[in-house]
N, C-alpha and C. Protein backbone atom coordinates (compact mmCIF):
# COMPACT_ATOMS: atom_id res chain seq x y z
N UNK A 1 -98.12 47.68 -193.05
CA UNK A 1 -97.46 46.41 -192.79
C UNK A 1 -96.64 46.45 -191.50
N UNK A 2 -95.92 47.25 -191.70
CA UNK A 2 -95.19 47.47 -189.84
C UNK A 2 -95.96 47.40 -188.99
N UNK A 3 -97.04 48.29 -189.16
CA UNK A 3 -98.24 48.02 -187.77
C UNK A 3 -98.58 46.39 -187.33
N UNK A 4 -99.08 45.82 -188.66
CA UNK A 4 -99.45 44.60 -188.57
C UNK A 4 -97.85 43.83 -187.65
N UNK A 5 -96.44 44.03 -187.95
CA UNK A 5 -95.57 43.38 -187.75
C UNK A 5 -95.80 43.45 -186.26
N UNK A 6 -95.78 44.72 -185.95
CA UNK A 6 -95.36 45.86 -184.55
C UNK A 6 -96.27 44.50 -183.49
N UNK A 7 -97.49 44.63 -183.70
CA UNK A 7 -98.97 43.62 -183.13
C UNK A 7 -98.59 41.95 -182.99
N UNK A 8 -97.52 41.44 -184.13
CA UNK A 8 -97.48 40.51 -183.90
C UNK A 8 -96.10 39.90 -183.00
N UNK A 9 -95.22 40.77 -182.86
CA UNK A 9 -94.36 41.17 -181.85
C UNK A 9 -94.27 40.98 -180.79
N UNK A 10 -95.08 42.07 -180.60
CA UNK A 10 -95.57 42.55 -179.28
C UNK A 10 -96.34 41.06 -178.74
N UNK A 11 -97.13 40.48 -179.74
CA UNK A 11 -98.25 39.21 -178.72
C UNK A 11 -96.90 38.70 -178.64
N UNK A 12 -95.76 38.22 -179.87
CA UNK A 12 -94.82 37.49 -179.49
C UNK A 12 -94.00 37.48 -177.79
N UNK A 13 -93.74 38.54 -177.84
CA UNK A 13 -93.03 39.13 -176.81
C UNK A 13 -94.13 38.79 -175.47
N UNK A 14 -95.02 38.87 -175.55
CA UNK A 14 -96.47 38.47 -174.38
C UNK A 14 -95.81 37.04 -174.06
N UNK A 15 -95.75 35.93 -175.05
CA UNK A 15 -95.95 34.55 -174.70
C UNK A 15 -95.09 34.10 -173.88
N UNK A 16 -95.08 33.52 -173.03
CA UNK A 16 -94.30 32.49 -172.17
C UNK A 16 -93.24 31.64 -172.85
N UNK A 17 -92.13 31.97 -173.39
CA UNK A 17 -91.17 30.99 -174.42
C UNK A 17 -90.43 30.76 -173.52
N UNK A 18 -89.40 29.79 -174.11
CA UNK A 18 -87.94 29.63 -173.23
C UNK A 18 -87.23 30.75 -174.19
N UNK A 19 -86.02 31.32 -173.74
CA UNK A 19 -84.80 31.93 -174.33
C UNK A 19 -84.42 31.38 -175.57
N UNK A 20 -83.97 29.84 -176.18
CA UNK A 20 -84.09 29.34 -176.87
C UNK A 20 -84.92 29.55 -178.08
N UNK A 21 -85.86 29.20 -177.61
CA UNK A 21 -87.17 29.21 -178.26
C UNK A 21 -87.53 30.68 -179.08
N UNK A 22 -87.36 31.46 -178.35
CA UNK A 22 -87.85 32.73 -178.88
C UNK A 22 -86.67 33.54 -179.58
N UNK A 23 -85.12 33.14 -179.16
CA UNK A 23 -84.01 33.42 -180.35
C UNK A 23 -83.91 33.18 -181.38
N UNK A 24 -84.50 31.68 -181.46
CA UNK A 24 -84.75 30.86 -182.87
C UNK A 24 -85.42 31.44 -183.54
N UNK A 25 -86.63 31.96 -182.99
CA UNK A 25 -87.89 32.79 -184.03
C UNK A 25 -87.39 33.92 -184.09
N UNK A 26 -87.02 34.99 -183.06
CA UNK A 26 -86.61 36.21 -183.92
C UNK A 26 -85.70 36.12 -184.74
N UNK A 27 -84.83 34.76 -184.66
CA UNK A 27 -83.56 34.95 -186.41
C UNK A 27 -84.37 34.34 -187.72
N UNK A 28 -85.08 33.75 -187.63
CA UNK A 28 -85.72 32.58 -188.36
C UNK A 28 -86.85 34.25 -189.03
N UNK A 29 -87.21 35.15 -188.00
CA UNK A 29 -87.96 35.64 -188.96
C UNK A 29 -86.96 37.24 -189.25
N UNK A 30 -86.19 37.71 -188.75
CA UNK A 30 -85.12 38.81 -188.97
C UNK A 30 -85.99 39.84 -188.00
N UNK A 31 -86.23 39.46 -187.00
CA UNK A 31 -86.76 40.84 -186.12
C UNK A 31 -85.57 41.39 -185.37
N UNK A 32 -86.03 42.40 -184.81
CA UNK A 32 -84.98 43.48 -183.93
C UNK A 32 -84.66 42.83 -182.80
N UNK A 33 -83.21 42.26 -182.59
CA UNK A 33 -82.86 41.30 -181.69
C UNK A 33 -82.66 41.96 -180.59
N UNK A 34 -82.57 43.46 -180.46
CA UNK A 34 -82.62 44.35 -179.29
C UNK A 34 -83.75 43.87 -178.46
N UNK A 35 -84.71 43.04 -179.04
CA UNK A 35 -85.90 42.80 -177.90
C UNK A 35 -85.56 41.43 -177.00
N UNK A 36 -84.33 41.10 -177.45
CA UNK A 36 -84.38 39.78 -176.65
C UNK A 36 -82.97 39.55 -175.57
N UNK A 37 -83.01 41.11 -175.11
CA UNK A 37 -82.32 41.42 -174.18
C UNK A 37 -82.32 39.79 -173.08
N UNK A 38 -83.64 40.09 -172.49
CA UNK A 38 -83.78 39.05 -171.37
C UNK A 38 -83.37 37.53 -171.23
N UNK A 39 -83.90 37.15 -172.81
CA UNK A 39 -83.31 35.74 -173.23
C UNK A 39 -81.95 35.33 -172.99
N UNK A 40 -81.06 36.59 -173.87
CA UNK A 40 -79.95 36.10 -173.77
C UNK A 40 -79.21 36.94 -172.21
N UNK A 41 -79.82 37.08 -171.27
CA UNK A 41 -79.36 37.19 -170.63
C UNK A 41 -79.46 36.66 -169.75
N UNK A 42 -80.43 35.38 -169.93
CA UNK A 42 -80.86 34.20 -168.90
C UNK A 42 -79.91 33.14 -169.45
N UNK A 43 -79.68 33.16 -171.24
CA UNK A 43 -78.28 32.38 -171.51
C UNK A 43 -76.93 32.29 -171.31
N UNK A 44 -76.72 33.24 -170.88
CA UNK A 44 -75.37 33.60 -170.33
C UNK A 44 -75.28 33.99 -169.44
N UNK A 45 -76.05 34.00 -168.42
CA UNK A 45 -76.06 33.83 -166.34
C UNK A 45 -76.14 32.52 -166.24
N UNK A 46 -77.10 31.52 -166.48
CA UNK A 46 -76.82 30.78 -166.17
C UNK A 46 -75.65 29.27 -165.87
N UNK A 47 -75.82 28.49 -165.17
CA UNK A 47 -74.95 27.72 -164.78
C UNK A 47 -74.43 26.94 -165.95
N UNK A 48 -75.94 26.05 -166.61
CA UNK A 48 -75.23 24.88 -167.37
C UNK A 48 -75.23 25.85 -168.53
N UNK A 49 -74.39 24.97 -169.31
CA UNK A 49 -74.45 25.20 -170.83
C UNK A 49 -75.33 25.03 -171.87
N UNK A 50 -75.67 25.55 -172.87
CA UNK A 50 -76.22 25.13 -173.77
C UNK A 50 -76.13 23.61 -174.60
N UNK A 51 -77.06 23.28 -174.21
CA UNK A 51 -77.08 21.46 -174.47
C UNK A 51 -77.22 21.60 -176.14
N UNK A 52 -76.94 20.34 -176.49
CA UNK A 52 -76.82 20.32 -177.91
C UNK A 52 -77.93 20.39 -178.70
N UNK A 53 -78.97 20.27 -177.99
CA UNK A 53 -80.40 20.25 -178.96
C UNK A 53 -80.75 22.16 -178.90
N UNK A 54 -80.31 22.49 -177.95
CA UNK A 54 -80.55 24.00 -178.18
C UNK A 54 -79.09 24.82 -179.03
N UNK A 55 -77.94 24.44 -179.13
CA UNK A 55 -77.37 24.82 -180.00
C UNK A 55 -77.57 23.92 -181.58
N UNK A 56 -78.44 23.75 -181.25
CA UNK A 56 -79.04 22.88 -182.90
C UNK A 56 -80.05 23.85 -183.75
N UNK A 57 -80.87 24.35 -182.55
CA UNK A 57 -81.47 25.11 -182.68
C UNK A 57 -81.74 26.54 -183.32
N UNK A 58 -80.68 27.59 -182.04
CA UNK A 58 -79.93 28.50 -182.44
C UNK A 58 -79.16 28.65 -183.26
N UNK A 59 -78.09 27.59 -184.01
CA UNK A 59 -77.03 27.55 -185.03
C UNK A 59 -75.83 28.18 -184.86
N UNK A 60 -74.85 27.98 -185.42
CA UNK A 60 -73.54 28.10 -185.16
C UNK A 60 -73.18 29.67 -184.61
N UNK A 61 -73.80 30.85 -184.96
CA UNK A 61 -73.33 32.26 -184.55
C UNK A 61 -73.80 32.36 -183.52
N UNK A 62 -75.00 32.15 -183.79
CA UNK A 62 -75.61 32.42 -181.80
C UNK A 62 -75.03 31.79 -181.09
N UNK A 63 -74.64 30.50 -180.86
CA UNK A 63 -73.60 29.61 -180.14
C UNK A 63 -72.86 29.97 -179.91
N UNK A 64 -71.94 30.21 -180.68
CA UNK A 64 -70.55 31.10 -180.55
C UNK A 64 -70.54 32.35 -180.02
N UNK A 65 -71.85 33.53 -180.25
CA UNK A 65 -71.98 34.41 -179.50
C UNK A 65 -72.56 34.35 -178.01
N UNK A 66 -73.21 33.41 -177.90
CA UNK A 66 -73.32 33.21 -176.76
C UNK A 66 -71.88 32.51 -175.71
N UNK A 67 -71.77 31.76 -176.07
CA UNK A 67 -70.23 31.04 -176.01
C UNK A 67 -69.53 32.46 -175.36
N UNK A 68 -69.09 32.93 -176.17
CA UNK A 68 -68.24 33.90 -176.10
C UNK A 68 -68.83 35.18 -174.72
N UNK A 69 -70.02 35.09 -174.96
CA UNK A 69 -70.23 36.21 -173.84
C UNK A 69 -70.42 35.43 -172.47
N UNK A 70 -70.36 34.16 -172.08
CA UNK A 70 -70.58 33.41 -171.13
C UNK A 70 -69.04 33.32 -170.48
N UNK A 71 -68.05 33.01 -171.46
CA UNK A 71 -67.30 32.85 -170.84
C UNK A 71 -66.69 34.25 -170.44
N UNK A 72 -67.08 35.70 -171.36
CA UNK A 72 -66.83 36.97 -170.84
C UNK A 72 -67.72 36.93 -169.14
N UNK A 73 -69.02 36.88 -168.98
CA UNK A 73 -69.45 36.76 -168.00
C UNK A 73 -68.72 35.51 -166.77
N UNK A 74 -68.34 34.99 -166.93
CA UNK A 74 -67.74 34.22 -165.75
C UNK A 74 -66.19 34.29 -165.31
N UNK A 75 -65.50 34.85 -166.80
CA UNK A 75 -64.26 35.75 -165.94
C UNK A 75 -64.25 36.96 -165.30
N UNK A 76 -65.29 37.85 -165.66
CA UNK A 76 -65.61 39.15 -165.05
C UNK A 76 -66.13 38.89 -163.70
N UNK A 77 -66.98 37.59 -163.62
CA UNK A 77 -67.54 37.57 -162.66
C UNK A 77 -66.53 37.02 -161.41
N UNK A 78 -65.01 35.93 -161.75
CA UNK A 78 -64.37 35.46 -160.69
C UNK A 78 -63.33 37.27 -160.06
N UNK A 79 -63.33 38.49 -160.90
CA UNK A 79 -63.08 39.61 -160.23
C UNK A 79 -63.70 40.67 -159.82
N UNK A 80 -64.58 40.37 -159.86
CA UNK A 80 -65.96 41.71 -160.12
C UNK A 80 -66.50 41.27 -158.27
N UNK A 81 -67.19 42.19 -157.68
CA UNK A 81 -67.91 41.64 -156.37
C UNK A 81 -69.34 41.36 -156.83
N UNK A 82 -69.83 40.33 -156.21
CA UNK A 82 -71.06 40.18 -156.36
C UNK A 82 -72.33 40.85 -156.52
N UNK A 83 -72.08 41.99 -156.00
CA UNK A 83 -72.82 43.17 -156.57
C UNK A 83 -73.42 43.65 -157.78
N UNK A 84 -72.27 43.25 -158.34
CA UNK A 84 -71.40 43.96 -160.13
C UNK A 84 -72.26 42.47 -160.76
N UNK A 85 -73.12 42.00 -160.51
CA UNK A 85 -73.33 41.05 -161.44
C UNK A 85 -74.15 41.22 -162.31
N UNK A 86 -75.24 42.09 -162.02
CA UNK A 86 -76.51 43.20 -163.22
C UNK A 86 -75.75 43.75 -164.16
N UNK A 87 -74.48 44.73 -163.68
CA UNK A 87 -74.04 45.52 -164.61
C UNK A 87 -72.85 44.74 -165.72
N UNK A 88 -72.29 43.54 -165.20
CA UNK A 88 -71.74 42.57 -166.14
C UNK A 88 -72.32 41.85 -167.16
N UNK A 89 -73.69 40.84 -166.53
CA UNK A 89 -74.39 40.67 -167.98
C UNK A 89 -74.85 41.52 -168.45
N UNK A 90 -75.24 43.05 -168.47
CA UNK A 90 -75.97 43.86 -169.02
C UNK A 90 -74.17 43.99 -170.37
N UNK A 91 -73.59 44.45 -170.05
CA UNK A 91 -71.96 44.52 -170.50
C UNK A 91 -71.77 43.40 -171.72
N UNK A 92 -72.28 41.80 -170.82
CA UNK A 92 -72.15 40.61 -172.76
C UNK A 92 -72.79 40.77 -173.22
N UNK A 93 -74.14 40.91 -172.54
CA UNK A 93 -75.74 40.87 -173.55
C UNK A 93 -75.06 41.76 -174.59
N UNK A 94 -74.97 43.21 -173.93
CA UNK A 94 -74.78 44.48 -175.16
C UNK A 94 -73.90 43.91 -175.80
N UNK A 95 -73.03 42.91 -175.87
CA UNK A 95 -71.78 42.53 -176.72
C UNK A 95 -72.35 41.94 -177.98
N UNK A 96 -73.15 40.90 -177.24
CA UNK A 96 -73.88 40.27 -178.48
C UNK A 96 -75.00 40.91 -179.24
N UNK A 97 -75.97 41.93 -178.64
CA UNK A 97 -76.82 42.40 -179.20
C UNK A 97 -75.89 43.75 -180.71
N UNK A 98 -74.99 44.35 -180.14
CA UNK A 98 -73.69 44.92 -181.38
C UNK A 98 -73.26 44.17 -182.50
N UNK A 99 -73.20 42.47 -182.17
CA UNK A 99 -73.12 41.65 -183.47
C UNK A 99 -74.45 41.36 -184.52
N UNK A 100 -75.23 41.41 -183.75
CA UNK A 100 -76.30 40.86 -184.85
C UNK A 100 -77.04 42.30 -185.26
């Protein structure tokens, strides 16, 4: 059965999703959220916020964890040099990937 899981994963992980999109399904099905490094680290670099149909989506913890590491990422980021900006979201991501 793991094998079978491992295969369907992995195509998961292949497809073209949004960040959104593919958070929803790894909670919705309880996979290893360590794989969705990238997602949430396109959620919390970026500019706008999470609009309300995608925190509808995600649901109240991810929101809030995201929430929370966004605004960690944009105070680190008004002292940090521009440089330091890989090793800062790498810093919330890991924040949030420790909660779930």
């Amino acid at each position: 059965m793991d094998s079978l899981k491992n295969l369907v994963v992995g195509r998961l992980l292949a497809l073209d999703m949004d960040p959104v999109s593919r958070i929803a399904l790894w909670k919705k099905y309880s996979l290893d959220s360590h794989q969705l490094y990238a997602s949430y680290s396109i959620l919390c670099s970026r500019r706008q916020p999470l609009t309300l149909k995608e925190s509808q989506e995600l649901g109240v913890e991810a929101v809030a964890s995201i929430a929370r590491a966004r605004e960690n990422f944009i105070r680190r980021s008004s002292v940090e040099k521009p440089e330091a900006r890989d090793s800062m979201i790498k810093i919330v991501v890991d924040e949030i990937l420790q909660e779930n």
